[in-house]
Protein backbone atom coordinates (compact mmCIF):
# COMPACT_ATOMS: atom_id res chain seq x y z
CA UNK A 1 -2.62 -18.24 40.98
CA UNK A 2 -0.58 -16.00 38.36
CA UNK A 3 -1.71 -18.58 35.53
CA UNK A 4 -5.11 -18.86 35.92
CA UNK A 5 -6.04 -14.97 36.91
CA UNK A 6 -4.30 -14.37 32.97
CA UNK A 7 -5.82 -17.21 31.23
CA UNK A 8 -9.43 -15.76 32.50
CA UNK A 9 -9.29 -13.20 30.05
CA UNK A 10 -11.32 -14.79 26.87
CA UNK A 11 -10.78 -17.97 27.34
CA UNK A 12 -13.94 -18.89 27.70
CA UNK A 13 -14.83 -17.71 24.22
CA UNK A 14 -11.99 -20.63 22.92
CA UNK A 15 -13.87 -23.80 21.16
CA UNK A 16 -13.94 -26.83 22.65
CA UNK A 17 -11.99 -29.53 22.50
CA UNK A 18 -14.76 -31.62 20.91
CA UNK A 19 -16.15 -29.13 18.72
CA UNK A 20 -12.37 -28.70 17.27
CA UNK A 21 -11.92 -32.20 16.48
CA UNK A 22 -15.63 -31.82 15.02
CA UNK A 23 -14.58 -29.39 13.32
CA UNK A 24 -11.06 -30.16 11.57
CA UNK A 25 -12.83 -33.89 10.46
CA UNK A 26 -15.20 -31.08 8.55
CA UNK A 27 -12.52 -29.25 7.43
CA UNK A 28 -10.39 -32.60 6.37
CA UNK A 29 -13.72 -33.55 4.66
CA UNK A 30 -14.20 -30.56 2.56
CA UNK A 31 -9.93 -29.95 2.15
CA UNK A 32 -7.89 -32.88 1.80
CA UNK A 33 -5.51 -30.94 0.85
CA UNK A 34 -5.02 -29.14 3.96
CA UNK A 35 -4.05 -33.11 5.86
CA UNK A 36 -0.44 -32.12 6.51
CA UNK A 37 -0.12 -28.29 6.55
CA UNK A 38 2.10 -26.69 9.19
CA UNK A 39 1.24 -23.23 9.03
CA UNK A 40 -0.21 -20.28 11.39
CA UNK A 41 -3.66 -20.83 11.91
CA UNK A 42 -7.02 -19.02 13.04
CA UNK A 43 -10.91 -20.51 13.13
CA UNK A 44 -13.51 -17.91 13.11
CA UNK A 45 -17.21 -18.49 14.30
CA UNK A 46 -19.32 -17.39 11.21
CA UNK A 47 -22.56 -17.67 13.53
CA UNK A 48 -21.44 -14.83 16.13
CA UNK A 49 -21.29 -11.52 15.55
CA UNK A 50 -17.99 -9.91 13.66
CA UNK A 51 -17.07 -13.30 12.94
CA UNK A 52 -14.80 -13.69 16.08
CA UNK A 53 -11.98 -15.90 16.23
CA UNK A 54 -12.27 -19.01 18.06
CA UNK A 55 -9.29 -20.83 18.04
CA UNK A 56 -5.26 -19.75 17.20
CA UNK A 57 -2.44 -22.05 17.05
CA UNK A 58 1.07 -21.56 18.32
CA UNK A 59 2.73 -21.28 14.83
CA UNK A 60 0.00 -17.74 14.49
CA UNK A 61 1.20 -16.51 18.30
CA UNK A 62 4.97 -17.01 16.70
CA UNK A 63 4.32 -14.95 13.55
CA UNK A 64 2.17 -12.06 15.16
CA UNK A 65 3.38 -12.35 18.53
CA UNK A 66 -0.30 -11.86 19.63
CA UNK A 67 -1.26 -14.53 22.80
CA UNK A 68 -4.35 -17.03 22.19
CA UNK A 69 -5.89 -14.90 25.37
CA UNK A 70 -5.41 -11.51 24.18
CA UNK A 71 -7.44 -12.50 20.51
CA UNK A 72 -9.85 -14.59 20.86
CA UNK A 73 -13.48 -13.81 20.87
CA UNK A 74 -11.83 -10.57 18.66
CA UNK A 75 -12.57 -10.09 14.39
CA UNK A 76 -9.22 -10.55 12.98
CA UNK A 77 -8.34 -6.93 11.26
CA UNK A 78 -6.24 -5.68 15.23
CA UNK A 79 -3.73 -7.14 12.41
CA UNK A 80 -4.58 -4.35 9.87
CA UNK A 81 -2.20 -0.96 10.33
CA UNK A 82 -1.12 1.98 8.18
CA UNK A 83 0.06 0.56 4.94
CA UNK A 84 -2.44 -2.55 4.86
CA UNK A 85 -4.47 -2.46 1.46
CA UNK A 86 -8.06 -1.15 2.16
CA UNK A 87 -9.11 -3.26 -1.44
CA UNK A 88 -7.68 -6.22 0.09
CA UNK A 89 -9.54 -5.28 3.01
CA UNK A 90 -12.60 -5.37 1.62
CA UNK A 91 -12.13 -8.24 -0.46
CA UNK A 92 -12.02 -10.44 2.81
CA UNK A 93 -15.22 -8.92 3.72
CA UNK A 94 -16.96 -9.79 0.91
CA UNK A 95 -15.76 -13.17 0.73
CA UNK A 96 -17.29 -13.77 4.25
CA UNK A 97 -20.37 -11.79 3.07
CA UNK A 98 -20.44 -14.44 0.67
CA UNK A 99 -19.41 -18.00 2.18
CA UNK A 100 -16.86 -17.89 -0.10
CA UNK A 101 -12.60 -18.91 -0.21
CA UNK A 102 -10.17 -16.34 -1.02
CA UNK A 103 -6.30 -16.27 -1.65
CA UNK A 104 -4.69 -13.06 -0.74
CA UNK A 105 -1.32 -11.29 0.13
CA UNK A 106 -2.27 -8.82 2.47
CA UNK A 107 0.65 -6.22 5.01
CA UNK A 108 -0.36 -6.86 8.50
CA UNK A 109 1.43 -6.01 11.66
CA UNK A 110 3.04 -8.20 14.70
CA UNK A 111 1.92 -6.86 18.21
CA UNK A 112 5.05 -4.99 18.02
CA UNK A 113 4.49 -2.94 15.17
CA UNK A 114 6.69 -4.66 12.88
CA UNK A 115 4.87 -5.20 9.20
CA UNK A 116 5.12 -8.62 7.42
CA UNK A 117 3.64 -9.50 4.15
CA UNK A 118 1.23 -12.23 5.08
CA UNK A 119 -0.05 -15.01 2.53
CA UNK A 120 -3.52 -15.50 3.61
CA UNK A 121 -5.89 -18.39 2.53
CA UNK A 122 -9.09 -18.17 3.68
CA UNK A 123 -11.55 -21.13 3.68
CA UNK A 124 -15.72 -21.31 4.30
CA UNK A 125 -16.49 -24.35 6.35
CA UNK A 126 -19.82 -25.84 5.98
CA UNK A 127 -22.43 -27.30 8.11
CA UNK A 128 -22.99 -30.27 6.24
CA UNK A 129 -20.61 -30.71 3.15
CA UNK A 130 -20.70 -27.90 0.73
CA UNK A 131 -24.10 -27.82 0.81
CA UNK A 132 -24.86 -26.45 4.02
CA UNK A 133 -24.22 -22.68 5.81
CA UNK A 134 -20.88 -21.65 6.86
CA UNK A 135 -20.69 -22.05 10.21
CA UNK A 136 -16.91 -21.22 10.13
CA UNK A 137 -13.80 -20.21 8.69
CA UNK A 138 -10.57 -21.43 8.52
CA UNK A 139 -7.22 -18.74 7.61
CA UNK A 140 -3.99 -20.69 7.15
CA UNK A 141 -1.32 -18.32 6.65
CA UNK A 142 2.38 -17.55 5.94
CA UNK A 143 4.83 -14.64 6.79
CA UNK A 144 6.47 -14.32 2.93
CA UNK A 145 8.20 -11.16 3.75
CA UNK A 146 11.38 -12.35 2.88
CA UNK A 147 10.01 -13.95 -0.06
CA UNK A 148 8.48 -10.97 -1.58
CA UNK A 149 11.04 -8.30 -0.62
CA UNK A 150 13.75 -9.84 -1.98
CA UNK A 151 12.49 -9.02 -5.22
CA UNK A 152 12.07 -5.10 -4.52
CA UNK A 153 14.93 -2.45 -4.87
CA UNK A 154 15.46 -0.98 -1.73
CA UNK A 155 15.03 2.37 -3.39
CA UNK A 156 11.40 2.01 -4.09
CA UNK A 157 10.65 0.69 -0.05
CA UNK A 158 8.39 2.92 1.42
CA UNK A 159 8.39 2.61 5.24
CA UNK A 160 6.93 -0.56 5.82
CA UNK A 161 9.37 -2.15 3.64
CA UNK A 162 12.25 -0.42 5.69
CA UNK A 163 10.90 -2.06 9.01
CA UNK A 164 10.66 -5.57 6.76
CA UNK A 165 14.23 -5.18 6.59
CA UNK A 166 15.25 -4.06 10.21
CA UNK A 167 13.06 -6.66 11.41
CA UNK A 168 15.31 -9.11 8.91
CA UNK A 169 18.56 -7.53 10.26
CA UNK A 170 18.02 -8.24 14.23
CA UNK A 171 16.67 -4.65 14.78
CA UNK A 172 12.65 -4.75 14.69
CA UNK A 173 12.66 -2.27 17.39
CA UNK A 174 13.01 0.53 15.61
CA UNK A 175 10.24 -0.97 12.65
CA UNK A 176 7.58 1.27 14.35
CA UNK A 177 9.63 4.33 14.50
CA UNK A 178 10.34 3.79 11.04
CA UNK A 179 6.67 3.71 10.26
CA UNK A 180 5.38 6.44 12.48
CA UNK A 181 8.04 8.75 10.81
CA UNK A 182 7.49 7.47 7.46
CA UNK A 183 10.62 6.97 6.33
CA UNK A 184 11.25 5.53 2.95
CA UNK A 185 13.71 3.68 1.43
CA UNK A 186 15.26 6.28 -0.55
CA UNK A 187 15.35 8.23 3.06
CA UNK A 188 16.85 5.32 5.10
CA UNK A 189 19.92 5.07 2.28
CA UNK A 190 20.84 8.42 3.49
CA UNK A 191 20.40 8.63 6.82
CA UNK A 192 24.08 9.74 8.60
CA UNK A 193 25.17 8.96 12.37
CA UNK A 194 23.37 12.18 13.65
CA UNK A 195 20.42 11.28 11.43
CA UNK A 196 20.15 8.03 13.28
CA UNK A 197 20.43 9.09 16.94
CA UNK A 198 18.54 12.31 16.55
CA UNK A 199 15.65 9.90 14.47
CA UNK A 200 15.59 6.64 16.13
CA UNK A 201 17.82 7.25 18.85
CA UNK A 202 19.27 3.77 18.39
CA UNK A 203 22.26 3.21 21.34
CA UNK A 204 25.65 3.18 19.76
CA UNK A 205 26.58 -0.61 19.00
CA UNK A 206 22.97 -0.44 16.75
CA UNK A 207 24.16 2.89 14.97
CA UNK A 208 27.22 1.01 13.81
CA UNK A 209 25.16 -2.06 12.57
CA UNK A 210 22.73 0.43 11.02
CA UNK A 211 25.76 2.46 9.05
CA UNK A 212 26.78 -0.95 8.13
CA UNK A 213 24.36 -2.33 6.63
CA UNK A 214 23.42 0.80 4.65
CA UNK A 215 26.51 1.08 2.74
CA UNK A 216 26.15 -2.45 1.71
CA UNK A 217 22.53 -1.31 0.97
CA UNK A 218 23.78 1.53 -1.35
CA UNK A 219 26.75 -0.47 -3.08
CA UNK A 220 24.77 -3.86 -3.91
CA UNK A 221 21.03 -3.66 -3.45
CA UNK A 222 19.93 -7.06 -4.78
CA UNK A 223 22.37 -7.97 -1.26
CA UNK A 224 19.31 -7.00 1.05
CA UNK A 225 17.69 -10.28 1.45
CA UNK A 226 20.47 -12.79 0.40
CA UNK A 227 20.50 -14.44 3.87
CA UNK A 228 17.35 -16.31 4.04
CA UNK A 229 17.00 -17.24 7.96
CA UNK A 230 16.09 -14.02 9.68
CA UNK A 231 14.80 -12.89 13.36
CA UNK A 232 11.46 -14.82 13.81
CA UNK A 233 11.32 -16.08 10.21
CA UNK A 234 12.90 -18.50 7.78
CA UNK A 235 12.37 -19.44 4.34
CA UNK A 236 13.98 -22.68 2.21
CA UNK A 237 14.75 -23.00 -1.43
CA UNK A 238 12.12 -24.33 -1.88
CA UNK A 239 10.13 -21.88 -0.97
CA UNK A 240 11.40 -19.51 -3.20
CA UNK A 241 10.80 -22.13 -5.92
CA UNK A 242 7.24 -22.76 -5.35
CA UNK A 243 6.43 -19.32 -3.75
CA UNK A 244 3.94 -17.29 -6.33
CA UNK A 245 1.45 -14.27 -5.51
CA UNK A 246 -1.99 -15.05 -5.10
CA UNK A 247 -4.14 -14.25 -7.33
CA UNK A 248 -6.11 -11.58 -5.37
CA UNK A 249 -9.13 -13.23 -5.35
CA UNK A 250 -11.59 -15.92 -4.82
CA UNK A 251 -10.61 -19.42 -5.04
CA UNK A 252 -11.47 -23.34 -5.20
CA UNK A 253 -9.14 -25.67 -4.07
CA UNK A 254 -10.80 -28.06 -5.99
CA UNK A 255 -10.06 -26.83 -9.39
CA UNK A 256 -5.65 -28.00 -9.70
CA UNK A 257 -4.55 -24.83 -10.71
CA UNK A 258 -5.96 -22.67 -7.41
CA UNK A 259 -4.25 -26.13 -5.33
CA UNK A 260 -1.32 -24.64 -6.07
CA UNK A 261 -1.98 -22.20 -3.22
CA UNK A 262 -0.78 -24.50 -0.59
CA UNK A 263 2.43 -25.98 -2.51
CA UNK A 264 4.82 -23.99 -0.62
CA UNK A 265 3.36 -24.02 2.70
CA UNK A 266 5.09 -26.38 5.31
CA UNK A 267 4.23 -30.16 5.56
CA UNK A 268 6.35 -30.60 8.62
CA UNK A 269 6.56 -28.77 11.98
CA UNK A 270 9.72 -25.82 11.50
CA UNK A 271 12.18 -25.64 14.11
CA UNK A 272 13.88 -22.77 13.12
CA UNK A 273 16.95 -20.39 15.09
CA UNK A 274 14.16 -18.84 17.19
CA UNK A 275 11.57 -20.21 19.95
CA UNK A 276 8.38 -18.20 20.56
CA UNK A 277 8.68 -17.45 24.38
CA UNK A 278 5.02 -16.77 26.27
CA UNK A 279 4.99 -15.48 29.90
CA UNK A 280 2.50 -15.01 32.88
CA UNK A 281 3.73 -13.01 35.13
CA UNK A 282 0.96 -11.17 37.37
CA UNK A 283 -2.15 -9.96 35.29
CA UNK A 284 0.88 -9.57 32.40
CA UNK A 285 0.50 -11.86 29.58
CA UNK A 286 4.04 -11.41 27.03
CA UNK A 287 5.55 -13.01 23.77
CA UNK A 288 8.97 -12.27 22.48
CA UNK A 289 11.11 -14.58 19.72
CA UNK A 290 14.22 -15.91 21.64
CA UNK A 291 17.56 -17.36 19.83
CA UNK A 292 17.54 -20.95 20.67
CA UNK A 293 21.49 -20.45 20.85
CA UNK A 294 20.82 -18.41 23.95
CA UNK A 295 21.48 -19.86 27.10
CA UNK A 296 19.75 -19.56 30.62
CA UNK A 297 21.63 -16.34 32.45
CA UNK A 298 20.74 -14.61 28.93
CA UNK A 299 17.23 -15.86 29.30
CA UNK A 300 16.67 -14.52 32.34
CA UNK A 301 18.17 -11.42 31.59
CA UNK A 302 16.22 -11.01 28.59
CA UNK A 303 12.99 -11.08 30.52
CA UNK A 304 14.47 -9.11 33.84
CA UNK A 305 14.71 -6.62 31.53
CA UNK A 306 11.67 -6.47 29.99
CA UNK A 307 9.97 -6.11 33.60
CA UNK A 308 12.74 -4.43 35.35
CA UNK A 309 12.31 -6.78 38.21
CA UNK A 310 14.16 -10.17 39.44
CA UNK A 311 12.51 -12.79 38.70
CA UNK A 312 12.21 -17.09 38.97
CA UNK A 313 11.15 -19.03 36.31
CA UNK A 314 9.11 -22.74 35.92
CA UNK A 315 8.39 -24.43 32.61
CA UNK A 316 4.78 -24.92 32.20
CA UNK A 317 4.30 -28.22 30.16
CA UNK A 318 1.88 -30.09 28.00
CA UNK A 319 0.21 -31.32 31.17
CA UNK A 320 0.51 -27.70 33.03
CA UNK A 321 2.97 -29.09 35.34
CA UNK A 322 5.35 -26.32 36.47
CA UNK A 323 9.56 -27.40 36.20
CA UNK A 324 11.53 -25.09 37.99
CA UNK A 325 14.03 -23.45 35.50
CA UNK A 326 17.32 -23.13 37.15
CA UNK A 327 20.05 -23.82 35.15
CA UNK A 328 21.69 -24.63 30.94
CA UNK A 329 20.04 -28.29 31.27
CA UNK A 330 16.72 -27.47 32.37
CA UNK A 331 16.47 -24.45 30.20
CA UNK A 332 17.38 -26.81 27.13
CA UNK A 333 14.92 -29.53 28.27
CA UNK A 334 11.97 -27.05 28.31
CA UNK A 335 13.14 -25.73 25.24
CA UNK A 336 13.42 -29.32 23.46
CA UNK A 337 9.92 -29.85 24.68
CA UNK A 338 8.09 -27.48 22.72
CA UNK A 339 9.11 -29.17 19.56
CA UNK A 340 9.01 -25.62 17.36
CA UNK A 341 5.82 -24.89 19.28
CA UNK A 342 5.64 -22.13 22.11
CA UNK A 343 7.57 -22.41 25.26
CA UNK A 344 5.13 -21.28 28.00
CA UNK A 345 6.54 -20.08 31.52
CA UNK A 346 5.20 -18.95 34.51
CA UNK A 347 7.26 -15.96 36.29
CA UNK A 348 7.18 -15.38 40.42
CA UNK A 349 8.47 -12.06 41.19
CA UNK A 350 11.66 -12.66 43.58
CA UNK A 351 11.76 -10.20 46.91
CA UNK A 352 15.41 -9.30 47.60
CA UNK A 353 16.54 -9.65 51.07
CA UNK A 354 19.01 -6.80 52.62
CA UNK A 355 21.94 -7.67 54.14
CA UNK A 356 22.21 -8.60 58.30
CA UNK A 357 23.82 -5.34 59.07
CA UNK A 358 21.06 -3.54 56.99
CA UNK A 359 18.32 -5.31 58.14
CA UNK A 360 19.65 -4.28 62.08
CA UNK A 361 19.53 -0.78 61.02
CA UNK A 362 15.95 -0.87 59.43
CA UNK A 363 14.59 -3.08 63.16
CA UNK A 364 15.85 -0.17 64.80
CA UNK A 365 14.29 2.34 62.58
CA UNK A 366 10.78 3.22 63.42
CA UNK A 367 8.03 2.92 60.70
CA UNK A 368 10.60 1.96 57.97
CA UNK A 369 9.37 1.26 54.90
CA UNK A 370 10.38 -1.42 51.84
CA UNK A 371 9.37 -1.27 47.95
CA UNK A 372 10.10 -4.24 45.96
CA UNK A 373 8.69 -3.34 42.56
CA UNK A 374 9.66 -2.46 39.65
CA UNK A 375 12.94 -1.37 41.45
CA UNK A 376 13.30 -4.28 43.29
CA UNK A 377 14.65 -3.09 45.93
CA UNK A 378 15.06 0.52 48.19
CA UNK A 379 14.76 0.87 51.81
CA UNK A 380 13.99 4.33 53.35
CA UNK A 381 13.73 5.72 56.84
CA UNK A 382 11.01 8.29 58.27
CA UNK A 383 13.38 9.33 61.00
CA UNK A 384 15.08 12.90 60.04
CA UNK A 385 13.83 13.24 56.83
CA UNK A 386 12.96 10.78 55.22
CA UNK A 387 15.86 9.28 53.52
CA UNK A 388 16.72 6.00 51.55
CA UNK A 389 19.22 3.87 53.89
CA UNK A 390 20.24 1.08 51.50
CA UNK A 391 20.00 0.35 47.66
CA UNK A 392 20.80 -2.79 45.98
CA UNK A 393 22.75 -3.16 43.21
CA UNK A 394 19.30 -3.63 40.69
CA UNK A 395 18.04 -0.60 42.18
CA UNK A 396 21.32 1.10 41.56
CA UNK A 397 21.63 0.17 37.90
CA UNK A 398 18.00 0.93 37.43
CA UNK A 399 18.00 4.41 39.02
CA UNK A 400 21.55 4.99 36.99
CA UNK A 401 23.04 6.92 39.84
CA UNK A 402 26.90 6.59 39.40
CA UNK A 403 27.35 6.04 43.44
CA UNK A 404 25.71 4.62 46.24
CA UNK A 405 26.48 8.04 48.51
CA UNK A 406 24.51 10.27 45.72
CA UNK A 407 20.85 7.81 46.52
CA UNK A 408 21.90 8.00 50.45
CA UNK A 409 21.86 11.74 50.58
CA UNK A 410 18.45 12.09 48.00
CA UNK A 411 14.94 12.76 49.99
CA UNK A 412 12.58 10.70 49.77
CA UNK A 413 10.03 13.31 48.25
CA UNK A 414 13.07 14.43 45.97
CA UNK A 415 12.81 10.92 44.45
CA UNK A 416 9.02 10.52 43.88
């Protein structure tokens, strides 16, 4: 079973479901404050080694697009990367050292190597009150990219802050090329058609977009972030009204002005434009944000192209029932169900069957021979040569051979 060979991986590592609701009366004991928070969440196990982490919600697989399985029983800093603050690094460290809360804005990186500026609160939980050890800690945070950059001139981005705003414009693919080839703001304002393909070889339809979005870049600056709901994140007025830095350091919740920490933070579940899609398929575990808009053929083609392969889709549910996805209204049900959570589906590779004529030929072929995957579908003969005898139309797009004569007339040892 696809589902339960991939949620082997660490699961065991996850904390019960008694010990959680153990744990978050402790943590409604000591925080009050925290009753109603809707925010991306981790619990790490002070008593283990490295402080591993425990327990993630779906709101932290959304913002770092990092599955539960793939994390757990790991210290939190896979989220550190290039441009992440080494102070701010160590100022974590010392406040677990210590047993001690801390209020920090610190760059950390998505699975797909696209930065975010991440408002991180992180809280000691105690045996036994505040009197007793920390047995764990709690980290509530907040993606604030959009909150922060809109207050920076483009010119003075360095690269990071260039893949903040490709992310924001639809195109966080090329974030990590960005990064990797350090380009800065100033850099990105003049980068030219050529520039683009020969640097981030971005397909044509993207080069316009990117051209685009420059010259409004270069002729109003303060335009960069003036559209507030972006790929994968969203911010309200509000926000913006109660958003402030942290103060970089150690806190108390207790004391009303560090309270004002959590005044921005969600107090209700966010539905947003995007759902946080998580597959199984095989030993592959996979997130990726997915316009609710989107309908089921683009669904499916989102994720047939990700695996090159044609595939069926069920729902999982809350009760890990599986719900065949087949159509607009089922793939709006599941969605519906999540309620802003993550939409979980299970994946089952589909084996494409030749045509009658085609299958005659390969009966009468000895020792013929079928592959299925990742192409999805070639069928070659051993008899005078060898040679492929039929492609399908997947395998035809895939291969990018303009005709189905040019594949016929290819040897088999040609190909591999």
């Amino acid at each position: 079973d696809n589902l339960q060979i991939a949620a082997k991986s660490n699961i065991e590592i996850e904390i019960s479901a008694e010990e959680l609701h153990h744990l978050h009366n402790c943590v409604l004991t000591e925080y009050p404050q925290l009753g109603n928070v809707c925010e991306s969440v981790l619990v790490t196990d002070n008593r283990k080694p490295d402080c591993p982490i425990v327990f993630a919600n779906d709101q932290f697989q959304k913002m770092s697009l990092y599955s539960k399985e793939e994390i757990l029983g790991r210290n939190c800093r896979f989220l550190q990367g290039k441009y992440t603050n080494k102070s701010t690094v160590i100022s974590i460290r010392t406040a677990v050292q210590k047993g001690t809360a801390l209020d920090v804005e610190i760059l950390n990186y998505r699975k797909d190597g696209v930065p975010f500026w991440n408002a991180f609160l992180m809280l000691p939980v105690h045996a036994s009150g505040i009197r007793g050890p920390v047995t764990h800690f709690i980290a509530i945070q907040k993606d604030v990219t959009i909150l922060k950059q809109g207050r920076i001139s483009p010119n003075s981005w360095n690269s990071a802050e260039v893949a903040f705003y490709l992310d924001h414009i639809g195109l966080g693919e090329y974030g990590n090329i960005i990064v990797n080839k350090d380009i800065n703001g100033v850099q990105f304002l003049e980068l030219s058609r050529e520039a683009i393909i020969e640097q981030l070889a971005a397909i044509p339809e993207h080069q316009n977009i990117l051209l685009e979005n420059i010259m409004k870049l270069k002729s109003n600056p303060e335009s960069a972030y003036n559209q507030l709901i972006a790929p994968g994140r969203s911010s309200t007025d509000s926000d913006l009204a109660t958003y402030k830095q942290p103060q970089q350091s150690a806190i108390e919740l207790n004391n009303p002005q560090d309270s004002n920490a959590i005044k921005y933070w969600r107090q209700s579940p966010e539905y947003g434009t995007t759902l946080c899609i998580k597959f199984y398929y095989q030993n592959v575990i996979q997130l990726f944000l997915f316009d609710l808009n989107k309908k089921y053929v683009q669904l499916v083609a989102e994720i047939e192209n990700m695996l090159c392969a044609k595939i069926s889709i069920e729902h999982i549910n809350n009760k890990q029932q599986r719900i065949p996805i087949i159509d607009d209204e089922s793939c709006e049900i599941a969605k519906k169900s999540t309620k802003g959570g993550t939409l979980k589906l299970l994946l089952t590779h589909q084996f494409y069957m030749p045509p009658v004529n085609v299958k005659k030929a390969l009966n009468s072929q000895q020792n013929a021979m079928i592959i299925t995957e990742p192409i999805d579908a070639l069928y070659f003969s051993k008899n005078d040569g060898p040679k492929i005898v039929f492609v399908n139309k997947i395998a035809k797009q895939t291969l990018g051979w303009p005709t189905k004569k040019d594949i016929y007339a290819l040897k088999l040892g040609t190909f591999i």
